[in-house]
Protein backbone atom coordinates (compact mmCIF):
# COMPACT_ATOMS: atom_id res chain seq x y z
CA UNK A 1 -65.80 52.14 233.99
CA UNK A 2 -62.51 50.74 233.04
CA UNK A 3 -63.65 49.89 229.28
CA UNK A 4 -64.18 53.67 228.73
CA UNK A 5 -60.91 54.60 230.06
CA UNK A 6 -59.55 51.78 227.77
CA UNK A 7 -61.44 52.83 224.88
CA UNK A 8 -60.68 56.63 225.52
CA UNK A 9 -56.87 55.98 225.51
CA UNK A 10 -56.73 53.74 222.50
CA UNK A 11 -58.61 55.94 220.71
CA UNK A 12 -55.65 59.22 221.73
CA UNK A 13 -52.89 56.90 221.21
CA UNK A 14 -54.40 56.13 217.49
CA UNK A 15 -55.04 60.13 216.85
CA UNK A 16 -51.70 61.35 217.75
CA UNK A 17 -49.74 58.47 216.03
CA UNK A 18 -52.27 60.23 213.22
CA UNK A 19 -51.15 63.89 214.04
CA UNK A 20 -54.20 65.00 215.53
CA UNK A 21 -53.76 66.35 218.99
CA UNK A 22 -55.96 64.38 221.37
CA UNK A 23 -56.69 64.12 224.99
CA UNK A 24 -58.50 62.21 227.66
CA UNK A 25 -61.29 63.80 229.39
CA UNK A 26 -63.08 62.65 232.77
CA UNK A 27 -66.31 63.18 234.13
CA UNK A 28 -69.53 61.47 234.34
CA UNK A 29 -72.40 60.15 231.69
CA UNK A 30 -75.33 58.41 232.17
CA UNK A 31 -75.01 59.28 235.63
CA UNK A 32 -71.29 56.89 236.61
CA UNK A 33 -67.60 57.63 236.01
CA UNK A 34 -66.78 58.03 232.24
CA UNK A 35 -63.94 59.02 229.77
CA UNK A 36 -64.21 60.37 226.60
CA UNK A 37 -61.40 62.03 224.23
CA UNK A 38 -61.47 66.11 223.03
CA UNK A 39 -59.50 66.87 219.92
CA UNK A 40 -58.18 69.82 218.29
CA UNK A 41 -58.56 70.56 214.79
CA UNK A 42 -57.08 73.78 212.76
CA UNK A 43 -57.55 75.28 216.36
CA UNK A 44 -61.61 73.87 216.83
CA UNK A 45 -62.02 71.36 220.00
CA UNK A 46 -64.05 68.22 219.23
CA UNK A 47 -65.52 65.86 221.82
CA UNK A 48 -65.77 61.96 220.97
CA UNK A 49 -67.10 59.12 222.87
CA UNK A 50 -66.10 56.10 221.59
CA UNK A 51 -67.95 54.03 224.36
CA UNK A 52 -71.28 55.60 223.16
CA UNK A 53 -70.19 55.66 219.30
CA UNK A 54 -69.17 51.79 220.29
CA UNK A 55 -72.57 50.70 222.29
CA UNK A 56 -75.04 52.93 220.43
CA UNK A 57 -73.72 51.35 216.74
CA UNK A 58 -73.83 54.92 215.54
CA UNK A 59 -70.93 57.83 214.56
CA UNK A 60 -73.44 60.45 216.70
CA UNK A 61 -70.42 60.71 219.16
CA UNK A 62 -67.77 61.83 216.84
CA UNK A 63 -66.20 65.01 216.62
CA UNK A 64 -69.28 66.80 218.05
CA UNK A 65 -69.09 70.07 219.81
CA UNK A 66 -68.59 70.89 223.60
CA UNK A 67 -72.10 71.94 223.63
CA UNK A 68 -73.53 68.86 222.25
CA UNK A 69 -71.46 66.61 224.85
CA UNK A 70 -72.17 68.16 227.62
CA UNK A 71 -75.84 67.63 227.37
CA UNK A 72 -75.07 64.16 228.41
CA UNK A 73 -71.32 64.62 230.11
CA UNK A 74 -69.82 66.49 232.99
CA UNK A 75 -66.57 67.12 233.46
CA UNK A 76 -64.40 67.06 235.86
């Protein structure tokens, strides 16, 4: 969907203007095309979804771990 991708690169442009090193990831959730960003913290990866944080009204998809994501995300 073109709202995640939108989302997802908003979301790294805001984080590196920040300092925090941040990239796009693609795959698929909920079983369509999806983005989603991974971040890197004193050398610890983080996955956030702002499309889920954004529909589910919740901060569940922040900074969670590669495990936790990819219960509900595959990459590419």
């Amino acid at each position: 969907s073109i709202v995640c991708v939108d989302y997802a690169n908003l979301y790294q442009f805001l984080c590196n203007l920040k300092g925090i090193e941040t990239e796009v990831c693609y795959g698929t959730a909920n079983g369509g095309g999806h983005a989603w960003n991974k971040q890197t913290i004193d050398g610890v990866d983080y996955y956030t979804d702002v499309t889920f944080n954004d529909t589910a009204y919740t901060d569940d998809w922040l900074l969670i771990s590669k495990n936790k994501i990819m219960k509900d995300h595959v990459f590419y």
